[in-house]
Protein backbone atom coordinates (compact mmCIF):
# COMPACT_ATOMS: atom_id res chain seq x y z
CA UNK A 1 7.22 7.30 19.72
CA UNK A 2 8.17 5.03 16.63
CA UNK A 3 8.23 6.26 13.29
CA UNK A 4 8.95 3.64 10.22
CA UNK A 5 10.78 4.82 7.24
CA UNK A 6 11.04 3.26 3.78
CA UNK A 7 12.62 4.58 0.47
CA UNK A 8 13.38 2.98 -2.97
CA UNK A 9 17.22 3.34 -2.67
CA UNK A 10 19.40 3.38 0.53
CA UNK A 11 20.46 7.26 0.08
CA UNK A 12 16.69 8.03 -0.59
CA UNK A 13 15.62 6.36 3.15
CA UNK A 14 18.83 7.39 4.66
CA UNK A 15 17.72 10.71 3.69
CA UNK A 16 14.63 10.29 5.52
CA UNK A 17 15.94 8.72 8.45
CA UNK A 18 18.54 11.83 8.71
CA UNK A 19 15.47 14.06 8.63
CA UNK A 20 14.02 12.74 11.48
CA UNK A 21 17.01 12.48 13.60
CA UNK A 22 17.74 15.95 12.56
CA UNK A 23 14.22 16.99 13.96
CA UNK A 24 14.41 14.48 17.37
CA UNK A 25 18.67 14.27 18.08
CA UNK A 26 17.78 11.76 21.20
CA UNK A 27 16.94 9.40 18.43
CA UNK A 28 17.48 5.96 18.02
CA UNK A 29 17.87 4.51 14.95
CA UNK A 30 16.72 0.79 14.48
CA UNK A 31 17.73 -0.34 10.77
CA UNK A 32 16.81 -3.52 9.31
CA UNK A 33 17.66 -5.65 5.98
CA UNK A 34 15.16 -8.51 4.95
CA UNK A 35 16.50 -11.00 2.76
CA UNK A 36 13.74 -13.30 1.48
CA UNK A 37 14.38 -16.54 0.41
CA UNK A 38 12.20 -18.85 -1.64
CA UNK A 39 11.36 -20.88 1.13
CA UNK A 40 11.29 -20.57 4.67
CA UNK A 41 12.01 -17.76 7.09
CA UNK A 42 14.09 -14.97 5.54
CA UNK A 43 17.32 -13.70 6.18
CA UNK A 44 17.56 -10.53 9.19
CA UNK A 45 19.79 -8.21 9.29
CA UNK A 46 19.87 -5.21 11.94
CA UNK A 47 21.94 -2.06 13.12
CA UNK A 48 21.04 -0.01 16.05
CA UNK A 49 22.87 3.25 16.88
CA UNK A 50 21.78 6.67 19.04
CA UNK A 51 22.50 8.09 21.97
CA UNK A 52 22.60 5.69 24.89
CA UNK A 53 23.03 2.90 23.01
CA UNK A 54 25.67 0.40 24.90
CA UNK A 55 28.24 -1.64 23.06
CA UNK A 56 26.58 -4.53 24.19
CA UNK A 57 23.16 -3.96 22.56
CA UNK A 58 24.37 -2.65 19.52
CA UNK A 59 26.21 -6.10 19.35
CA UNK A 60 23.53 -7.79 20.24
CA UNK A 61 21.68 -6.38 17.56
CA UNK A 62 23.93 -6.64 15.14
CA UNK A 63 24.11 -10.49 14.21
CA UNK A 64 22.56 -12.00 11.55
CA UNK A 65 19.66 -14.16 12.39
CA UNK A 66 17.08 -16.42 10.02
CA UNK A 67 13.92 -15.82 11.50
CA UNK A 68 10.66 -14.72 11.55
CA UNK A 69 11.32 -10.73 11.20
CA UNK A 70 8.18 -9.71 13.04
CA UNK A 71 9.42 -11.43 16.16
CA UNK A 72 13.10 -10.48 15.87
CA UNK A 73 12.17 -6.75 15.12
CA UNK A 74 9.49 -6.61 18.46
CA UNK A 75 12.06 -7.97 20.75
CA UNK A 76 14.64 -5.41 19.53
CA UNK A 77 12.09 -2.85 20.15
CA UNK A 78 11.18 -4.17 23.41
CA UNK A 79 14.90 -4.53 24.41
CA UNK A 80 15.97 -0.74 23.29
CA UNK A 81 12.90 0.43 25.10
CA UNK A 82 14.24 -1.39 27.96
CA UNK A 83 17.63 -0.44 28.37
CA UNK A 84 17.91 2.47 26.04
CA UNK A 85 14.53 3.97 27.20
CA UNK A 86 14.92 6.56 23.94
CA UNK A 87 11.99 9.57 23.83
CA UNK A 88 11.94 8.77 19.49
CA UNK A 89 13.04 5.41 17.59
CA UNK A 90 12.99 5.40 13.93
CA UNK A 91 12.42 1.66 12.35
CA UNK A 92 13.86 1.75 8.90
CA UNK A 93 12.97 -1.01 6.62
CA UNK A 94 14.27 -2.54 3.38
CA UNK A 95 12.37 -3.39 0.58
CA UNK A 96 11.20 -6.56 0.69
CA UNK A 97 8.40 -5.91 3.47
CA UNK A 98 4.75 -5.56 2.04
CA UNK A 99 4.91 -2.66 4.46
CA UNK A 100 1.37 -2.43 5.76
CA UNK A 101 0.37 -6.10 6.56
CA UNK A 102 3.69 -6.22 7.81
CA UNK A 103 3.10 -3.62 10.52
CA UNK A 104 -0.15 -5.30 11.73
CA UNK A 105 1.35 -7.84 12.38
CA UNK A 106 4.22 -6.26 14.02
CA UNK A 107 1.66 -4.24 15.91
CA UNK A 108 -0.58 -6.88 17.03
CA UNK A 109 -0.62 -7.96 20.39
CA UNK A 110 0.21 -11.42 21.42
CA UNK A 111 -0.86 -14.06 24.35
CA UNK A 112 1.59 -14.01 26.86
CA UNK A 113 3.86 -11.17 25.69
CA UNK A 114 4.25 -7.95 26.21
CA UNK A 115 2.57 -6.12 23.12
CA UNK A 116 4.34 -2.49 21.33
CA UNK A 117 1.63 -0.72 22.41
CA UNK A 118 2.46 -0.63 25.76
CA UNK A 119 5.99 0.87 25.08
CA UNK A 120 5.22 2.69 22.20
CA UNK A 121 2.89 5.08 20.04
CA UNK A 122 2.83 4.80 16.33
CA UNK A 123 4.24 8.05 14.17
CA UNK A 124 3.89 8.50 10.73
CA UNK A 125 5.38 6.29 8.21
CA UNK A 126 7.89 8.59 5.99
CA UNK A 127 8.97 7.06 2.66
CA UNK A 128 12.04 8.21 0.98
CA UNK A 129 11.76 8.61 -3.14
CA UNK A 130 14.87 8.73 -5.73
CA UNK A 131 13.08 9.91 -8.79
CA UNK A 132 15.25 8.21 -11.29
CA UNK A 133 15.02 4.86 -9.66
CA UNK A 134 11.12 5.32 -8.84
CA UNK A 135 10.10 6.38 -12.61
CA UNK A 136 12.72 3.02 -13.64
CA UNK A 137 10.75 1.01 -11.32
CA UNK A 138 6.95 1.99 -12.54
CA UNK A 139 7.95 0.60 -15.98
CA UNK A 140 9.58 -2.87 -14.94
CA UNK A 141 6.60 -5.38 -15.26
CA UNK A 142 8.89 -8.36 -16.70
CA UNK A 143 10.13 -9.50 -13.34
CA UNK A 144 8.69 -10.13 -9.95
CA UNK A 145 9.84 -10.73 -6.42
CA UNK A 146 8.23 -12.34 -3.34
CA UNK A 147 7.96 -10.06 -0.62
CA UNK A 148 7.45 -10.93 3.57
CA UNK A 149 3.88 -9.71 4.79
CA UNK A 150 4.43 -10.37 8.28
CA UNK A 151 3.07 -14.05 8.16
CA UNK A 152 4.41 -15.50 4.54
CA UNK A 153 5.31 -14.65 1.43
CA UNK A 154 3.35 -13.07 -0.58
CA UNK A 155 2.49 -13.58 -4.23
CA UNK A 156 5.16 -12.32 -6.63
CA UNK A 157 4.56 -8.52 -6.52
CA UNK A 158 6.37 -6.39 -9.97
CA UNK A 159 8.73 -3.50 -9.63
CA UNK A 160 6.29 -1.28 -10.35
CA UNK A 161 3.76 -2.59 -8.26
CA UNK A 162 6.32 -2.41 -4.75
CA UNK A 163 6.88 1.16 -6.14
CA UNK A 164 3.28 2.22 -5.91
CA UNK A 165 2.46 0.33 -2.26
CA UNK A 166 5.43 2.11 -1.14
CA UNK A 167 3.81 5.74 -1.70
CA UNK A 168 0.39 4.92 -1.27
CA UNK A 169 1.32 3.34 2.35
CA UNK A 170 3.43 6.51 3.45
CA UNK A 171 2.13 9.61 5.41
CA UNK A 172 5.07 11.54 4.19
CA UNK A 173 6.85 11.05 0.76
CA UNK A 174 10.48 12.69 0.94
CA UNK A 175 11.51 13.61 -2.63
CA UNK A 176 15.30 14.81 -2.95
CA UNK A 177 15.71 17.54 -5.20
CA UNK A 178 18.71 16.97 -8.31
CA UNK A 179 21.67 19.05 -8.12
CA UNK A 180 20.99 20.24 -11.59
CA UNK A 181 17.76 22.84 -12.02
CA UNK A 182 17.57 21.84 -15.74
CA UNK A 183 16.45 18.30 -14.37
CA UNK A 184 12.53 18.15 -13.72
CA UNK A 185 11.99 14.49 -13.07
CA UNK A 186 11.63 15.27 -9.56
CA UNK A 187 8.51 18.15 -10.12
CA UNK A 188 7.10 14.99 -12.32
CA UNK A 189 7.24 12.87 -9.76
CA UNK A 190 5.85 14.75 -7.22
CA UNK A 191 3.01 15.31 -9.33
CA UNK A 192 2.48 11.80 -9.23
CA UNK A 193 3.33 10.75 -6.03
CA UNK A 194 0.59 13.18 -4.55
CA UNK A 195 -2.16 11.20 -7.04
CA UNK A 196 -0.97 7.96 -5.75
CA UNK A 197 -1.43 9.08 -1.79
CA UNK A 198 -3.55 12.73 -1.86
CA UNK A 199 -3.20 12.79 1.80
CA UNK A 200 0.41 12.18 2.20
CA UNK A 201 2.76 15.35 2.91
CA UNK A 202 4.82 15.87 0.19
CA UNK A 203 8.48 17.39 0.74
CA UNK A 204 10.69 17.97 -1.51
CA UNK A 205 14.50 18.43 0.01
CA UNK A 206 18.29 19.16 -1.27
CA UNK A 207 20.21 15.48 -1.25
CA UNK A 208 22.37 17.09 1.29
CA UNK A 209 19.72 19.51 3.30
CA UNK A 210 21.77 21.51 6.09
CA UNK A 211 18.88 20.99 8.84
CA UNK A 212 16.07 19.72 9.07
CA UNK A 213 12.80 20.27 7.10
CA UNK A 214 10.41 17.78 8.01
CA UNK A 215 6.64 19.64 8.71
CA UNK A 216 5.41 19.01 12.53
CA UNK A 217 2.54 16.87 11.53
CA UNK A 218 4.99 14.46 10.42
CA UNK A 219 6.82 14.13 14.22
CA UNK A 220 3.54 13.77 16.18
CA UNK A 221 1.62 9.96 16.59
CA UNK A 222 -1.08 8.62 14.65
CA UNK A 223 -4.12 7.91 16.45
CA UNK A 224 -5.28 4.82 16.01
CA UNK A 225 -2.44 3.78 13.60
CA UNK A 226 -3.50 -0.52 13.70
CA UNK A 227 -6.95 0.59 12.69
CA UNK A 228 -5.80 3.12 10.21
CA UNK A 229 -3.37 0.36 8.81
CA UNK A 230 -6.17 -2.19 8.33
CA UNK A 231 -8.39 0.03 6.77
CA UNK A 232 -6.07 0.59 4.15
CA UNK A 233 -5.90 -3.33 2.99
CA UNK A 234 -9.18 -4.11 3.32
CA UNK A 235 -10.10 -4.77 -0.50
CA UNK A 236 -13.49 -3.24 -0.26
CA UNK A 237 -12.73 0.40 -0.60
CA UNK A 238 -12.27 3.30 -2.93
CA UNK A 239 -8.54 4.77 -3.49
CA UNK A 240 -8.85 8.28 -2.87
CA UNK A 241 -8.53 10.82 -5.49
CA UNK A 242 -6.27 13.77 -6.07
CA UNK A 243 -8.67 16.56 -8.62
CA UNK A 244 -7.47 18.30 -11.11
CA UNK A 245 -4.44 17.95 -12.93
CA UNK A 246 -0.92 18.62 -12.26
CA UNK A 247 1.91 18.10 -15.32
CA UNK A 248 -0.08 15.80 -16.94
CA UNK A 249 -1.03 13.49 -13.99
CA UNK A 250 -4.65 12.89 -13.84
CA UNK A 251 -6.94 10.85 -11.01
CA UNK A 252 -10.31 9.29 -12.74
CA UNK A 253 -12.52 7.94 -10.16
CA UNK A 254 -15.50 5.24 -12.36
CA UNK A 255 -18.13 3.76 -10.04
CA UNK A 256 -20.90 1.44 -10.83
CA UNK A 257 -24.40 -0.41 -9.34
CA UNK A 258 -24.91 -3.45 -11.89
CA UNK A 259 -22.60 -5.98 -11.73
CA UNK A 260 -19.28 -6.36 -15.38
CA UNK A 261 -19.22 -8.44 -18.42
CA UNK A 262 -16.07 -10.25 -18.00
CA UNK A 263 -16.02 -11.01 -22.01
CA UNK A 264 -16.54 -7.13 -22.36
CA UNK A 265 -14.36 -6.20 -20.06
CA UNK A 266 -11.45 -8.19 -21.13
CA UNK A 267 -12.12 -6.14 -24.72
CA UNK A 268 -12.06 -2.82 -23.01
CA UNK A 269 -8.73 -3.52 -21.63
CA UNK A 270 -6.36 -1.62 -23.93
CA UNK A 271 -8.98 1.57 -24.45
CA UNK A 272 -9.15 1.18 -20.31
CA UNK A 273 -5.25 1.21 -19.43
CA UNK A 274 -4.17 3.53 -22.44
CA UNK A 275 -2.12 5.81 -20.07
CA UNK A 276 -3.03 4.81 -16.88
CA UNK A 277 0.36 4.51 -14.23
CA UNK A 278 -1.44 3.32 -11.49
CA UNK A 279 -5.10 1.78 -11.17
CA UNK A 280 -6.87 0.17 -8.25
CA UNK A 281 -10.31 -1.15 -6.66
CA UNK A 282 -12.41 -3.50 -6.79
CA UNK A 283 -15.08 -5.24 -9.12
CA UNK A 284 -18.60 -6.78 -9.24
CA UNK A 285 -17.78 -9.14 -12.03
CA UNK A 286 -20.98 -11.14 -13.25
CA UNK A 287 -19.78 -14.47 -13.58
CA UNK A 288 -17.80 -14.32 -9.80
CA UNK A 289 -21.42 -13.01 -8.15
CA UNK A 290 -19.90 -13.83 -4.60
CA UNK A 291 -16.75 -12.86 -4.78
CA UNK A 292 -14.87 -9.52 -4.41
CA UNK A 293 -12.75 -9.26 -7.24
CA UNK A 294 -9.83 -6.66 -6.65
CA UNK A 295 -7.92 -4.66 -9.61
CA UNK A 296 -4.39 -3.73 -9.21
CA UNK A 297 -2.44 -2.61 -11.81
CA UNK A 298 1.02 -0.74 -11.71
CA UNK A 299 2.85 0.15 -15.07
CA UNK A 300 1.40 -2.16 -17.77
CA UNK A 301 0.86 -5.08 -15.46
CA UNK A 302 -2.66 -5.34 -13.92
CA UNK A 303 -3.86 -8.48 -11.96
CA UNK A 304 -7.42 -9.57 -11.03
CA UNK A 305 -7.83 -11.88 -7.65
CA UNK A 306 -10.80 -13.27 -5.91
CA UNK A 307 -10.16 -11.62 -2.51
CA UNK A 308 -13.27 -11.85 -0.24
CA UNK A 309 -16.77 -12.16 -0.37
CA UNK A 310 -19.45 -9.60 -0.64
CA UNK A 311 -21.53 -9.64 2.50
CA UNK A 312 -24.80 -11.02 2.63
CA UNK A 313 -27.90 -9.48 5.09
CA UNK A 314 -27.81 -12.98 7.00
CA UNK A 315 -24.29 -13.93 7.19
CA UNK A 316 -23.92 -12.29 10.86
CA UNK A 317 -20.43 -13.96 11.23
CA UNK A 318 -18.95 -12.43 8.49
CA UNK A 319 -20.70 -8.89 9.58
CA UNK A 320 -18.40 -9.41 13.11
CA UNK A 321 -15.32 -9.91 11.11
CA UNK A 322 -15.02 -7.23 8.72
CA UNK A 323 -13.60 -4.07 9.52
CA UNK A 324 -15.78 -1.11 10.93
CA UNK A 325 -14.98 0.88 7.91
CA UNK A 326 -16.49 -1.89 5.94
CA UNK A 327 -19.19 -2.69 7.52
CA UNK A 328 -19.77 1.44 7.41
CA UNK A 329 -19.43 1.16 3.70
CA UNK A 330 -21.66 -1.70 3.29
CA UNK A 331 -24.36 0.08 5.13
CA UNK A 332 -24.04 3.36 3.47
CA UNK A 333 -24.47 1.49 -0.14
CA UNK A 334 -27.03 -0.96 0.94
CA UNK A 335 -29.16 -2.53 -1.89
CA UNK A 336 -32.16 -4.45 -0.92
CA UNK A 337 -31.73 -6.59 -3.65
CA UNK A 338 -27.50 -6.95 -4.69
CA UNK A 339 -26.34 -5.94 -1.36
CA UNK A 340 -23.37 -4.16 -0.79
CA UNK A 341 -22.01 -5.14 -4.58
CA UNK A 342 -20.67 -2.39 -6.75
CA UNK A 343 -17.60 -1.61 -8.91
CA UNK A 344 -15.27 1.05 -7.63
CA UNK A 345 -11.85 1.57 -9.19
CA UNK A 346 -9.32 4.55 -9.52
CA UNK A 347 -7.28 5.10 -12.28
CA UNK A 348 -4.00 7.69 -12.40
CA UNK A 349 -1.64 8.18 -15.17
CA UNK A 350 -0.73 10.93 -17.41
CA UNK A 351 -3.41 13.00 -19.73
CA UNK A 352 -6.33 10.45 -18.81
CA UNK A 353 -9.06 10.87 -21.10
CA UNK A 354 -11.85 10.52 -18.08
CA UNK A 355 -14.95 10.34 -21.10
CA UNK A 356 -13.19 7.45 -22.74
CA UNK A 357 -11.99 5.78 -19.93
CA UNK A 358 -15.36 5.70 -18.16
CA UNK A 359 -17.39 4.91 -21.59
CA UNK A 360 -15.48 1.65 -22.24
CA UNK A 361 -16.33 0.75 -18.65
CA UNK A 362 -19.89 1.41 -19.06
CA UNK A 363 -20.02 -0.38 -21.84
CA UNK A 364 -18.69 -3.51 -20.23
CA UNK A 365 -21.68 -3.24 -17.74
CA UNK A 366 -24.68 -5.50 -18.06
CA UNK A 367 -27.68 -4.36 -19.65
CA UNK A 368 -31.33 -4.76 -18.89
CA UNK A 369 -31.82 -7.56 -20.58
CA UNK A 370 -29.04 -9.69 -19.46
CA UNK A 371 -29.32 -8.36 -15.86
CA UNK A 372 -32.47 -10.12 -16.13
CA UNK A 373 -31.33 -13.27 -16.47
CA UNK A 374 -30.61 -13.27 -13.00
CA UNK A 375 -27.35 -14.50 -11.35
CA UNK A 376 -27.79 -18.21 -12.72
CA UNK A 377 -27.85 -16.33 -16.13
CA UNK A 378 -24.54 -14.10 -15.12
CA UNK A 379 -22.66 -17.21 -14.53
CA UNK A 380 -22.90 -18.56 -17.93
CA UNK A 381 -21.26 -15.69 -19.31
CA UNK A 382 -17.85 -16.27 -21.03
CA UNK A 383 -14.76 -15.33 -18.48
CA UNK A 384 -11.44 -14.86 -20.21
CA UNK A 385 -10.11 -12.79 -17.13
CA UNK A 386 -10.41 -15.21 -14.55
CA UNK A 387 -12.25 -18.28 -15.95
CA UNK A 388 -15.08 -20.04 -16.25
CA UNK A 389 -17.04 -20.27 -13.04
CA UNK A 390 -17.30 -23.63 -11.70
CA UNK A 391 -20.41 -25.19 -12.49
């Protein structure tokens, strides 16, 4: 079994790496540091220790190679599974992975060599989380850092942005509790951690725990972990939802059928992100008619990218290649007319005001008379957000 473990400081994944050695002792821990650089390959460093680990592949292991990490990290595997032959290895990363496109392609098998999945089954991915430094990171918009995706770099990613992939990609958040009880950053957190993922575990653990306190659920594989891992980045899907409201942190889920005003939107902005932490989906923006339009924003930063097209009733090749979740989707909100189109975003922050939010949205949406004017209409419209469509 491999489980991967990430954390916003070292002590907060070395936490969660001791918790899972603490609950499997035969163990063998797998660490790596990426270092990216601005161009080229980045920078690997690894450390492997456990039991039955020989001097000569922990030295072997140990160097410091420029390389492409997805490679370096499955022959490592493939070499402790070789001559270590451990029950349990724990992969901990550093931050400077886009975590989930990272493990698909880590994951996926290759022509001609021998793939993971025949030595080992995915476990969940447990994510370590310093309060101070994760609450720090959520408001640091004014820098940004390229991160390795498995293939390239990606596009510069904010602070705050890594901080909310890194607990919406985990299937157990680790939150270390402060010495002092007068400190309630962590209960905060937690609060907001289980809006960001709903279905991740939540654990909340002394910085020095005496044993281990990891839940079961969290030492057993995932089935189908490459699928599950896809179906996470593919850009046509809802974020789910955590109801109700816990300190302050509130989920608001606003979903649409006609397609946005781009001029109107960009107006609703500040009435739309008054508050909100966290906000993500996608959009059916009038003037991109094609094109899937994704929303991310983390903190104060939000960013709008063309990421795919919306599939069409005849396009049979791009049926094949989207992901069976997708195409489930697109069936389930079939329109005979627009298709699978529709806006879907979520929105967490603290003390969301769910009428207001949702209002300015609807307001944003085309009315009768310009959704009249057809799609050659749309595309006249004014875009401030992304830009005039190409004529």
């Amino acid at each position: 079994m491999l489980s991967i473990v990430i954390g916003n400081t070292p002590a907060a994944r070395g936490l969660a790496v001791d918790q899972l050695v603490g609950a499997a002792p035969r163990a063998v821990v797998l660490a790596a540091s990426i270092h990216c650089r601005d161009t080229g390959y980045p920078v690997v460093q690894r450390f492997v220790t456990g039991p039955g680990v020989s001097q000569s592949v922990s030295q072997s292991m140990s160097r410091v190679a420029t390389g492409d990490p997805v490679v370096i990290l499955r022959q490592d595997l493939l070499a402790i599974r070789r001559t270590v032959m451990p029950p349990h290895v724990v992969l901990a990363l550093s931050d400077e992975l886009d975590l989930l496109p990272f493990l698909v392609e880590l994951w996926r098998p290759r022509t001609g060599a021998s793939a993971l999945s025949d030595h080992y089954v995915p476990a969940p991915i447990v994510a370590g989380l310093d309060p101070a430094a994760f609450l720090a990171e959520l408001g640091c918009v004014h820098r940004a850092a390229r991160l390795w995706d498995g293939t390239d770099h990606t596009s510069p990613l904010t602070p705050a942005e890594r901080a909310a992939r890194r607990v919406e990609a985990a299937h157990g958040v680790i939150v270390p509790t402060p010495p002092s009880p007068t400190d309630r950053r962590t209960d905060g957190v937690a609060a907001l951690a289980h809006h960001l993922n709903p279905s991740a575990t939540l654990i909340q653990i002394a910085q020095q725990p005496q044993t281990a306190e990891l839940p079961p659920p969290l030492l057993r594989p995932v089935p189908d972990a490459l699928e599950e891992w896809r179906a996470r980045l593919e850009p046509v899907t809802v974020a789910p939802a955590r109801p109700g409201t816990d300190l302050g942190v509130t989920s608001v889920v606003w979903r649409a059928r006609r397609p946005l005003h781009p001029e109107r939107l960009a107006d609703a902005l500040p009435t739309v992100m008054a508050g909100v932490v966290r906000g993500r989906g996608h959009l059916w923006l009038s003037s991109r008619p094609a094109a899937v339009v994704t929303w991310r924003s983390a903190g104060p930063h939000m960013e709008l990218h063309e990421a795919d097209r919306w599939l069409e009733s005849g396009d049979e090749s791009a049926w094949r290649g989207a992901s069976p979740q997708r195409r489930t989707l697109a069936s389930w909100f079939w329109h005979d007319y627009y298709g699978e189109r529709r806006n879907a975003l979520t929105f967490t922050g603290a003390d969301l005001d769910r009428d207001r939010l949702c209002s300015a949205l609807d307001a944003a949406l085309l009315n009768d008379r310009e959704l009249s004017l057809g799609w050659d209409g749309w595309a006249a419209f004014p875009d401030p957000l992304l830009g005039d469509a190409p004529r």
